[in-house]
Protein backbone atom coordinates (compact mmCIF):
# COMPACT_ATOMS: atom_id res chain seq x y z
CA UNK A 1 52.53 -186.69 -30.76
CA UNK A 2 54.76 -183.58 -30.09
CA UNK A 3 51.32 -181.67 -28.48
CA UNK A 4 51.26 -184.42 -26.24
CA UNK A 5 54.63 -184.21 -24.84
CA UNK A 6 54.28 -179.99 -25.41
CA UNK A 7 50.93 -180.70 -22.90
CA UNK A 8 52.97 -182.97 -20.27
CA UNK A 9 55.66 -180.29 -19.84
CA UNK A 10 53.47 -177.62 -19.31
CA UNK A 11 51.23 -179.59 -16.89
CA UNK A 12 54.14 -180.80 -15.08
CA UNK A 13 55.89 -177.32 -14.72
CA UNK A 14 52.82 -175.81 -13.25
CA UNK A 15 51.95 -178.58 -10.91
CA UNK A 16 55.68 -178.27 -9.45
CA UNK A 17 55.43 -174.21 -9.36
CA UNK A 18 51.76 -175.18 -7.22
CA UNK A 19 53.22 -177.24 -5.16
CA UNK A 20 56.05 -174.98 -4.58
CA UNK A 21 53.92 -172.48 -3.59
CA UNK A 22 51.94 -174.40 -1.05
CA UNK A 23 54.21 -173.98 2.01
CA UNK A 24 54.53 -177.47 4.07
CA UNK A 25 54.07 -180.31 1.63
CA UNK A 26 55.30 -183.93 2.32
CA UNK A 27 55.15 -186.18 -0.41
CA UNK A 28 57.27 -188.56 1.78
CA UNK A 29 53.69 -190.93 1.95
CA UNK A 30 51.81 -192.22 5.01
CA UNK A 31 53.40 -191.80 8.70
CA UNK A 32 51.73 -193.14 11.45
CA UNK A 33 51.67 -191.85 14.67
CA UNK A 34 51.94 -188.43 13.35
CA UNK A 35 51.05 -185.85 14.90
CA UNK A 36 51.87 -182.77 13.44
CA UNK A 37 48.89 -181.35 12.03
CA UNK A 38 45.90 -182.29 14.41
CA UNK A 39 44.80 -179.78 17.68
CA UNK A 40 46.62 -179.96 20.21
CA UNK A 41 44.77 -181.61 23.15
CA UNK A 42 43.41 -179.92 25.99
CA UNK A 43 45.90 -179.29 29.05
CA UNK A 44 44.59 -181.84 31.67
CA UNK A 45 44.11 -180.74 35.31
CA UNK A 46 46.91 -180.65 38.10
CA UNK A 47 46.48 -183.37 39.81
CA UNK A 48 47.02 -182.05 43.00
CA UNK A 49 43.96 -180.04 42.18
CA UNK A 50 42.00 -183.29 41.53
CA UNK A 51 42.73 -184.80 44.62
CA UNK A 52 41.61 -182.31 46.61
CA UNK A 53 38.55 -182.88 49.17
């Protein structure tokens, strides 16, 4: 029973020191609407430029 608890720490520590490691984490769950890490789009024309003849 003790190995168990011995193997739980251990796991636990170095899943925190990974996750430390990893730079920009959120574990704050699902946003929507979020933006943050997709490409940012492609500047559209000026629309004076599309208008003219």
């Amino acid at each position: 029973m003790w190995k168990i608890a011995v193997g739980f720490a251990i796991f636990a520590g170095l899943a925190l020191f990974i996750l430390s490691k990893g730079g920009d984490i959120d574990m704050s769950g699902e946003k929507h609407g979020d933006t943050t890490h997709t490409e940012a789009a492609a500047p559209a024309a000026p629309a004076s430029a599309a208008s003219a003849p």
